[in-house]
C-alpha atoms as a PDB file:
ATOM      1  CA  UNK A   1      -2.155 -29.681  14.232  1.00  0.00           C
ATOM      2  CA  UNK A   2      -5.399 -28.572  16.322  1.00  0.00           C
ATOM      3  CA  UNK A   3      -5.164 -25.001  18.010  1.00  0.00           C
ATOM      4  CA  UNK A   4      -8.366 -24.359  20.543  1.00  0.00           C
ATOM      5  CA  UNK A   5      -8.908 -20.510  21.034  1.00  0.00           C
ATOM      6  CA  UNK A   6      -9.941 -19.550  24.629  1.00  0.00           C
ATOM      7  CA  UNK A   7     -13.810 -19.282  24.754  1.00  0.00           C
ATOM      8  CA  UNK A   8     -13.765 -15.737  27.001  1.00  0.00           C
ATOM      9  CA  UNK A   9     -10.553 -14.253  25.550  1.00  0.00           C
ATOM     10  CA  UNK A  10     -10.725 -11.427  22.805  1.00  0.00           C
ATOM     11  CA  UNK A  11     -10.228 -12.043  19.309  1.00  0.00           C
ATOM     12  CA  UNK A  12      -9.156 -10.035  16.135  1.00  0.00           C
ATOM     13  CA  UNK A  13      -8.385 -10.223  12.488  1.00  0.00           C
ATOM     14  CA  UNK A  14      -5.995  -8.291  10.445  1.00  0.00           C
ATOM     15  CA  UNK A  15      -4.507  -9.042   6.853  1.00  0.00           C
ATOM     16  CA  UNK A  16      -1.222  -7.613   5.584  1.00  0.00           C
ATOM     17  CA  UNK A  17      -0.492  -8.070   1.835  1.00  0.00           C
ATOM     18  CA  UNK A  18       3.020  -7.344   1.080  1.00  0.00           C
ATOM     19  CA  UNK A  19       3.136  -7.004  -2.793  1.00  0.00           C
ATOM     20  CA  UNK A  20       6.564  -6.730  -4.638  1.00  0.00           C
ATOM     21  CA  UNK A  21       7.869  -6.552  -8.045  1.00  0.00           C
ATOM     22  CA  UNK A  22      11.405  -6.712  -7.782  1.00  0.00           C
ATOM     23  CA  UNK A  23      11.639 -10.549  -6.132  1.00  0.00           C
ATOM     24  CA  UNK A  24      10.323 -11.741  -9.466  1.00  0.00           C
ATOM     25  CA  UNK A  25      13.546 -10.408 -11.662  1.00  0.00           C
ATOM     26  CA  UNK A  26      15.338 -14.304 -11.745  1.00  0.00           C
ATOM     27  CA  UNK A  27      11.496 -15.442 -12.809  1.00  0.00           C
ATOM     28  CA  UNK A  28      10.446 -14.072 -15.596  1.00  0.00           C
ATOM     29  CA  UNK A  29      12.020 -13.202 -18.875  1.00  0.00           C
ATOM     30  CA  UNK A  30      13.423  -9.611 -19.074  1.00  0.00           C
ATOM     31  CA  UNK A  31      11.320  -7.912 -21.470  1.00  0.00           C
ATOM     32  CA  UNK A  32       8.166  -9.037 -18.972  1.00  0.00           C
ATOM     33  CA  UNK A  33      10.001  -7.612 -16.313  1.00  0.00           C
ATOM     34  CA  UNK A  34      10.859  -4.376 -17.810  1.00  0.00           C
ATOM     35  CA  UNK A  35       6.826  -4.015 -18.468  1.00  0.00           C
ATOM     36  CA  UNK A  36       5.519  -4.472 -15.064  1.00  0.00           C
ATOM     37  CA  UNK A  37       8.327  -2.419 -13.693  1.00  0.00           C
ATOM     38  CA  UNK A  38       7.731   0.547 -15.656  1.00  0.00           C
ATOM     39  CA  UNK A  39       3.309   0.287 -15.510  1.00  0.00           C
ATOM     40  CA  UNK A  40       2.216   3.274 -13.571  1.00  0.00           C
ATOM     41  CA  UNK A  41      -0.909   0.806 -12.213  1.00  0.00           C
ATOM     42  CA  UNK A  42       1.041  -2.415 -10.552  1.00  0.00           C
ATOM     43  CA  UNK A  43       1.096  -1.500  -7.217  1.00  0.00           C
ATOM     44  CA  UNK A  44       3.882  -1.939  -4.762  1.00  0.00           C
ATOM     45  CA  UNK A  45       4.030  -1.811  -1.051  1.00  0.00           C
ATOM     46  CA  UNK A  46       2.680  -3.304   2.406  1.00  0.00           C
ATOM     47  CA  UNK A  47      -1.045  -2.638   2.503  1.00  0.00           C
ATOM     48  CA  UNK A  48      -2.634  -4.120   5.641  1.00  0.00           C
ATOM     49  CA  UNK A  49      -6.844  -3.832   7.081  1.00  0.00           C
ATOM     50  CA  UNK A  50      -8.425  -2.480   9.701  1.00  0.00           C
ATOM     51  CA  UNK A  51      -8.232  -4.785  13.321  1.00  0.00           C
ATOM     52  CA  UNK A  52     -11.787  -6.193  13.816  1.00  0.00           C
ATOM     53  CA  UNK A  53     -12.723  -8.086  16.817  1.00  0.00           C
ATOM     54  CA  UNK A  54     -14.111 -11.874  16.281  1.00  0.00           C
ATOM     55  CA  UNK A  55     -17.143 -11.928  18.469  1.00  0.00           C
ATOM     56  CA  UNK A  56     -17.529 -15.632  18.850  1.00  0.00           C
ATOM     57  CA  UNK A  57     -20.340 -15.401  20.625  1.00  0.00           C
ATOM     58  CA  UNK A  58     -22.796 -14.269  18.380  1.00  0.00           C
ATOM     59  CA  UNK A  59     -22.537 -17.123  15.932  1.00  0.00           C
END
């Protein structure tokens, strides 16, 4: 599948990283679970960048 982007039209990138720990419970073997549930440094949450524009014409 081939998508074309319109030459003049504005362009911008943003991630989003969704990071979860309690969709991995069926996955893993309890006492693993228990240990990434309980450290203080795993994160957890919806983290997402800044917008930036795509300037294609300065490539």
């Amino acid at each position: 599948m081939e998508h074309y982007l319109e030459e003049n039209a504005q362009h911008f990138l943003e991630i989003t990283i969704v990071i979860q720990k309690a969709i991995y419970k069926k996955e893993m073997p309890e006492e693993l679970f228990k240990e990434i549930i309980t450290d203080p440094y795993f994160l957890e949450g919806v983290f997402t960048s800044n917008k930036t524009r795509i300037d294609f014409g300065k490539l």
